[in-house]
C-alpha atoms as a PDB file:
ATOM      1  CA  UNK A   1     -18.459  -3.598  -6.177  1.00  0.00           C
ATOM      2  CA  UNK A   2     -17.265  -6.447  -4.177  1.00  0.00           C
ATOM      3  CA  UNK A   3     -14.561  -4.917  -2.297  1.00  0.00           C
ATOM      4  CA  UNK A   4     -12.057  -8.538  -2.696  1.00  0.00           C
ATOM      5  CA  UNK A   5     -13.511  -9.166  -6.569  1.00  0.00           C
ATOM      6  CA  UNK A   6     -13.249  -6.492  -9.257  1.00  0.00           C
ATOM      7  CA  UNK A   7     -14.880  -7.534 -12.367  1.00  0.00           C
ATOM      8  CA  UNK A   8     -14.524 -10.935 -11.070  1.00  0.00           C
ATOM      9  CA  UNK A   9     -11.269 -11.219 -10.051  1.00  0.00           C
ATOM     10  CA  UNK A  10      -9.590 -12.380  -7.339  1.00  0.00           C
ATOM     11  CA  UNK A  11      -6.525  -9.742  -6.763  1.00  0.00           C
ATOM     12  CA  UNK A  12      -3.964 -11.552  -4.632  1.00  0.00           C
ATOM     13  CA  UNK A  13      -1.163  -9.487  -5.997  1.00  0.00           C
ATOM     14  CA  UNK A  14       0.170  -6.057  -5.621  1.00  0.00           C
ATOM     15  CA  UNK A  15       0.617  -5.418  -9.280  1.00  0.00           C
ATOM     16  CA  UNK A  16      -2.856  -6.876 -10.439  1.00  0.00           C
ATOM     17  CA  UNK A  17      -4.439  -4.733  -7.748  1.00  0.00           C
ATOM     18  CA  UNK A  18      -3.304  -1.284  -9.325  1.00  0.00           C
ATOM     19  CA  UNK A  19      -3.849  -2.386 -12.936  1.00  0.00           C
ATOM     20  CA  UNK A  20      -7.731  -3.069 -12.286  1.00  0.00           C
ATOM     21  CA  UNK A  21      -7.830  -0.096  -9.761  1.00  0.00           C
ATOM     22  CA  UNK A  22      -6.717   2.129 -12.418  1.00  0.00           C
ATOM     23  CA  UNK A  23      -8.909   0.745 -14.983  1.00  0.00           C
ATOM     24  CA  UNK A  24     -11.894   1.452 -12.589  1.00  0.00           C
ATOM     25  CA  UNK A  25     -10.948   4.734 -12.720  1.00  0.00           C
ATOM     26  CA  UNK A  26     -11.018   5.291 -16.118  1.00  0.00           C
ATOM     27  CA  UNK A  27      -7.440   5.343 -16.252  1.00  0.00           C
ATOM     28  CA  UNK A  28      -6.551   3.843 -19.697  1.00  0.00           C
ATOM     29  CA  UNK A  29      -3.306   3.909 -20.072  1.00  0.00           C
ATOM     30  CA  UNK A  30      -0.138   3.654 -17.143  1.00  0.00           C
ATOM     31  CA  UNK A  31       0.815   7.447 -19.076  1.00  0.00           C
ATOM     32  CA  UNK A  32      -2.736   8.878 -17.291  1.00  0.00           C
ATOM     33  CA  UNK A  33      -1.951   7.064 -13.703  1.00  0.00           C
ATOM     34  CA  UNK A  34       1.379   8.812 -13.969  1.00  0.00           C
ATOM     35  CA  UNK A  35       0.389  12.125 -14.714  1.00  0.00           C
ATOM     36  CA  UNK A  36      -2.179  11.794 -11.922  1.00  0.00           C
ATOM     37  CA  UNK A  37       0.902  10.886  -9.797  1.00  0.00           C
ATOM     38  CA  UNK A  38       2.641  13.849 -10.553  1.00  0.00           C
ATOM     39  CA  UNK A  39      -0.249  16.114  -9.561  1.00  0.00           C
ATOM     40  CA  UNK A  40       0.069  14.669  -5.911  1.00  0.00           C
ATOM     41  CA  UNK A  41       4.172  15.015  -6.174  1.00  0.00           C
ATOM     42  CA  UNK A  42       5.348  12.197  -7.694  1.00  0.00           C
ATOM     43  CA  UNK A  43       7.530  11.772 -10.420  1.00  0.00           C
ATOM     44  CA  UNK A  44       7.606   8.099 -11.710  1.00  0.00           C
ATOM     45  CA  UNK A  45       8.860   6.163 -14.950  1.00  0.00           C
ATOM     46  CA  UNK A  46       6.045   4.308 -17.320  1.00  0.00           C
ATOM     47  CA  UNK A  47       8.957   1.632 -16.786  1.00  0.00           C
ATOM     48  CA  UNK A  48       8.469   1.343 -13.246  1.00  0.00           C
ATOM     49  CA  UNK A  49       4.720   1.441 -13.265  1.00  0.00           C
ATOM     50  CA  UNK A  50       4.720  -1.497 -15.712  1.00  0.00           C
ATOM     51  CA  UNK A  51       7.203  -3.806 -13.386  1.00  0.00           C
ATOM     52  CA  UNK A  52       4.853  -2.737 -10.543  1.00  0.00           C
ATOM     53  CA  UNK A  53       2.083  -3.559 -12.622  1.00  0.00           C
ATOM     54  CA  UNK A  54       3.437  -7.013 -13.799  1.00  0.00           C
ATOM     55  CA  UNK A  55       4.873  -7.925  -9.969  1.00  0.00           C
ATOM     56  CA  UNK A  56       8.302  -7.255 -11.033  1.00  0.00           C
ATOM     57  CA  UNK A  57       9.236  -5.059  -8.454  1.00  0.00           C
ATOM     58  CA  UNK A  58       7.983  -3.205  -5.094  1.00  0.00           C
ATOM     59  CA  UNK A  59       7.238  -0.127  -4.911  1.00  0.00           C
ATOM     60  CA  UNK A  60       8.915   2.784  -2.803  1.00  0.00           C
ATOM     61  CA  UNK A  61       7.140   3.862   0.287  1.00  0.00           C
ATOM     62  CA  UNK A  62       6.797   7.421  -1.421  1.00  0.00           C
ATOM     63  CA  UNK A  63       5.376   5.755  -4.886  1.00  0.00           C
ATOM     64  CA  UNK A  64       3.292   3.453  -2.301  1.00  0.00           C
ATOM     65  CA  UNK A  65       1.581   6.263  -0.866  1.00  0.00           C
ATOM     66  CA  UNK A  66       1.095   8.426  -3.794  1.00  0.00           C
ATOM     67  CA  UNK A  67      -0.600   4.765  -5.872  1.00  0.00           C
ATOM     68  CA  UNK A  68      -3.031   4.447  -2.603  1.00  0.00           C
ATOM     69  CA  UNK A  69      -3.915   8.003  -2.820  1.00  0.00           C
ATOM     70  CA  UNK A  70      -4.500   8.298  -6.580  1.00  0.00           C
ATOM     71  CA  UNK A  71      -6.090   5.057  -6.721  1.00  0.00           C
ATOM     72  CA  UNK A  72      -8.631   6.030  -3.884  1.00  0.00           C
ATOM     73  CA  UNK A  73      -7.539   3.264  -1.264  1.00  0.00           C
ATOM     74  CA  UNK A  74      -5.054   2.102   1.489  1.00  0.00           C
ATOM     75  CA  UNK A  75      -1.809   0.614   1.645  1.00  0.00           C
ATOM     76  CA  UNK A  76      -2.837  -2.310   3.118  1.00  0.00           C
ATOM     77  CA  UNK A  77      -5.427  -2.973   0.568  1.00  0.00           C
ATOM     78  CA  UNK A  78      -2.451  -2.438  -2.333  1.00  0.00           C
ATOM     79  CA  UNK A  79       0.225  -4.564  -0.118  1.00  0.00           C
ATOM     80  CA  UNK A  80      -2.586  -7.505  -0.070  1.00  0.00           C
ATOM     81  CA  UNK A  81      -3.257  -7.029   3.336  1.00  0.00           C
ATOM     82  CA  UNK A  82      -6.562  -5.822   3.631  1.00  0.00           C
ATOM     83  CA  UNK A  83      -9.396  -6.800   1.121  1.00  0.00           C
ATOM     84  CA  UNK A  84     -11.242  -3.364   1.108  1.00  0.00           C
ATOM     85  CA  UNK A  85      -9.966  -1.382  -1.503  1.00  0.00           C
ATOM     86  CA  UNK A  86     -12.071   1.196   0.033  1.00  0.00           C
ATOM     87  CA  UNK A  87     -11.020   2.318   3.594  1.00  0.00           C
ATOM     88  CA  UNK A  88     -13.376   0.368   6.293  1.00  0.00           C
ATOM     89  CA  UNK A  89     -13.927   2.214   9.747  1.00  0.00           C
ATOM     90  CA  UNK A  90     -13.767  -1.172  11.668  1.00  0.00           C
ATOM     91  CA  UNK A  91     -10.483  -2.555  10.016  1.00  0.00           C
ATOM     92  CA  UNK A  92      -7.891  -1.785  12.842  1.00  0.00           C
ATOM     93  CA  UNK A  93      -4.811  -2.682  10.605  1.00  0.00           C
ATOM     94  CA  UNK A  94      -5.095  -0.117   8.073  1.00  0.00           C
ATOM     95  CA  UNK A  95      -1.919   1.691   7.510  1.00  0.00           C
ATOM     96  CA  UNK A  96      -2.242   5.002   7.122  1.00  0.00           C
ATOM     97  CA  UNK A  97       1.322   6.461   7.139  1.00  0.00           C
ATOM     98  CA  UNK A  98       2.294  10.187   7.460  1.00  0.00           C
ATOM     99  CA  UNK A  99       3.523  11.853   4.343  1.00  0.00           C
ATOM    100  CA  UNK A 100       5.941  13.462   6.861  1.00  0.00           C
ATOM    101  CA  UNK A 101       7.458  10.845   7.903  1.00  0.00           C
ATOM    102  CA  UNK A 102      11.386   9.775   6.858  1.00  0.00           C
ATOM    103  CA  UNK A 103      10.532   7.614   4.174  1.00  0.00           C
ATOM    104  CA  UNK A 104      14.136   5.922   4.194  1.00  0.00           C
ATOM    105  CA  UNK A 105      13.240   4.212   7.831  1.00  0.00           C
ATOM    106  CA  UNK A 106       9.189   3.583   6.296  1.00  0.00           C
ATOM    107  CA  UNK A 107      11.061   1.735   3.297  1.00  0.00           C
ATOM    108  CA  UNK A 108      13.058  -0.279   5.109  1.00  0.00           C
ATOM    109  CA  UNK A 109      10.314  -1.027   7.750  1.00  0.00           C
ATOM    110  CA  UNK A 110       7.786  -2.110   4.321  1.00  0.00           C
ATOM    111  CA  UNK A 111      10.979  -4.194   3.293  1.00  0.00           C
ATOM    112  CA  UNK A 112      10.972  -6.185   6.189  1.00  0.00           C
ATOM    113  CA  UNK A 113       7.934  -7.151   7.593  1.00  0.00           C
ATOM    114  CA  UNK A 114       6.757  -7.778   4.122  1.00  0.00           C
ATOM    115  CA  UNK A 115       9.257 -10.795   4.099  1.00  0.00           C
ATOM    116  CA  UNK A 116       7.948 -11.782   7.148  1.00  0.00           C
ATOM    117  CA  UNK A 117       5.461 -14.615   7.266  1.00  0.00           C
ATOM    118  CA  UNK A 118       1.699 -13.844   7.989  1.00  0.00           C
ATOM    119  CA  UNK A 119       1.985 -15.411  11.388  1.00  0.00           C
ATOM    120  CA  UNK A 120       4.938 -12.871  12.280  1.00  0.00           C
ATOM    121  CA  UNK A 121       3.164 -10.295  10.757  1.00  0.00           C
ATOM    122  CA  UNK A 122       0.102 -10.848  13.057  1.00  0.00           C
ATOM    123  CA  UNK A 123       2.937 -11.075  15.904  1.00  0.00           C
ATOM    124  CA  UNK A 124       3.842  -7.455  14.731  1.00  0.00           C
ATOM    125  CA  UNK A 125       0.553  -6.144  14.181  1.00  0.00           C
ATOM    126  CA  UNK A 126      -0.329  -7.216  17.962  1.00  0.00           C
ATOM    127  CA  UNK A 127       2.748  -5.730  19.631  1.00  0.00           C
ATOM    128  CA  UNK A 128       1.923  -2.422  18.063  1.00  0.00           C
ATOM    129  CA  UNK A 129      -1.741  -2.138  18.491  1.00  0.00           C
ATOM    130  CA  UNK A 130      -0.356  -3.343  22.341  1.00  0.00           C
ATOM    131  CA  UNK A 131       2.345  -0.292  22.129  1.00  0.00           C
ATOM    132  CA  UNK A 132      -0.331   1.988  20.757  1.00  0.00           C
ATOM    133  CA  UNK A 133      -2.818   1.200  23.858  1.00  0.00           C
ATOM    134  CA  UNK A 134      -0.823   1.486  26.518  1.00  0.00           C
ATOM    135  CA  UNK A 135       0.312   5.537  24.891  1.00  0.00           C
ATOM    136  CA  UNK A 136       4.195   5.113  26.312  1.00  0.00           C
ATOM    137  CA  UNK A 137       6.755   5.332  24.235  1.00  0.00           C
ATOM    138  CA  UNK A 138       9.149   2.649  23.606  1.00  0.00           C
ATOM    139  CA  UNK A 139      12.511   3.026  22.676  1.00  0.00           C
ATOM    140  CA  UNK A 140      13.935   0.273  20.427  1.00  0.00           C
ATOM    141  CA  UNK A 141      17.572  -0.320  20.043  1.00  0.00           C
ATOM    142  CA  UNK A 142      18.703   1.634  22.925  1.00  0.00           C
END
């Protein structure tokens, strides 16, 4: 499988990218991706899989996480960011986020840089692989 074509198709969207994932899985029907959501601790509508489905609306960070780990792949492959729907070892941007983490400040943090343009986004994705190498904390907003 070509990791950016499935079945032929180039999947520059969110929503198309879950539909075919799940159909690659053998997952027939939005009711069967939903149930497998649950089984990771998700609860989610058939409503709100269908507007994510059909680019309607984002999804949550928590929804996010639980359609990368169902579906086998990473958030940046789901947020068009990455064209490996399978996790590469040498692409540095993956996002892997912790399922600890306060999901209200993740949201928000998904919210905005993903109304960011992709040269601002590179911007951000520097700064942080430059915060990350030099292991000091910074303090932002203080």
């Amino acid at each position: 499988m070509n990791a950016h074509h499935i079945e032929g198709v180039l999947l520059g969207s969110l929503g198309k990218r879950v539909r075919v994932l799940r159909e690659n899985m053998g997952l027939k029907t939005q009711s069967d991706l939903i149930l497998k959501m649950e089984l990771v601790g998700c609860s989610v509508s058939k409503s709100t899989i269908s507007a994510i489905e059909n680019d309607n609306v984002k999804p949550s960070v928590e929804v996010l996480m639980a359609l990368a780990e169902v579906l086998g792949t990473t958030t940046d492959y789901l947020l068009v960011r990455s064209h490996f729907a399978i996790p590469q070892e040498s692409e540095p941007n993956t996002l892997y986020i912790d399922p600890n983490a306060d999901t209200d400040v993740l949201q928000r943090m998904v919210d905005a840089f993903s109304s960011l343009s992709r040269a601002d986004q590179e911007m951000i994705i520097g700064i942080t692989q430059r915060l990350r190498e030099t292991e000091k904390p910074m303090v932002i907003g203080r």
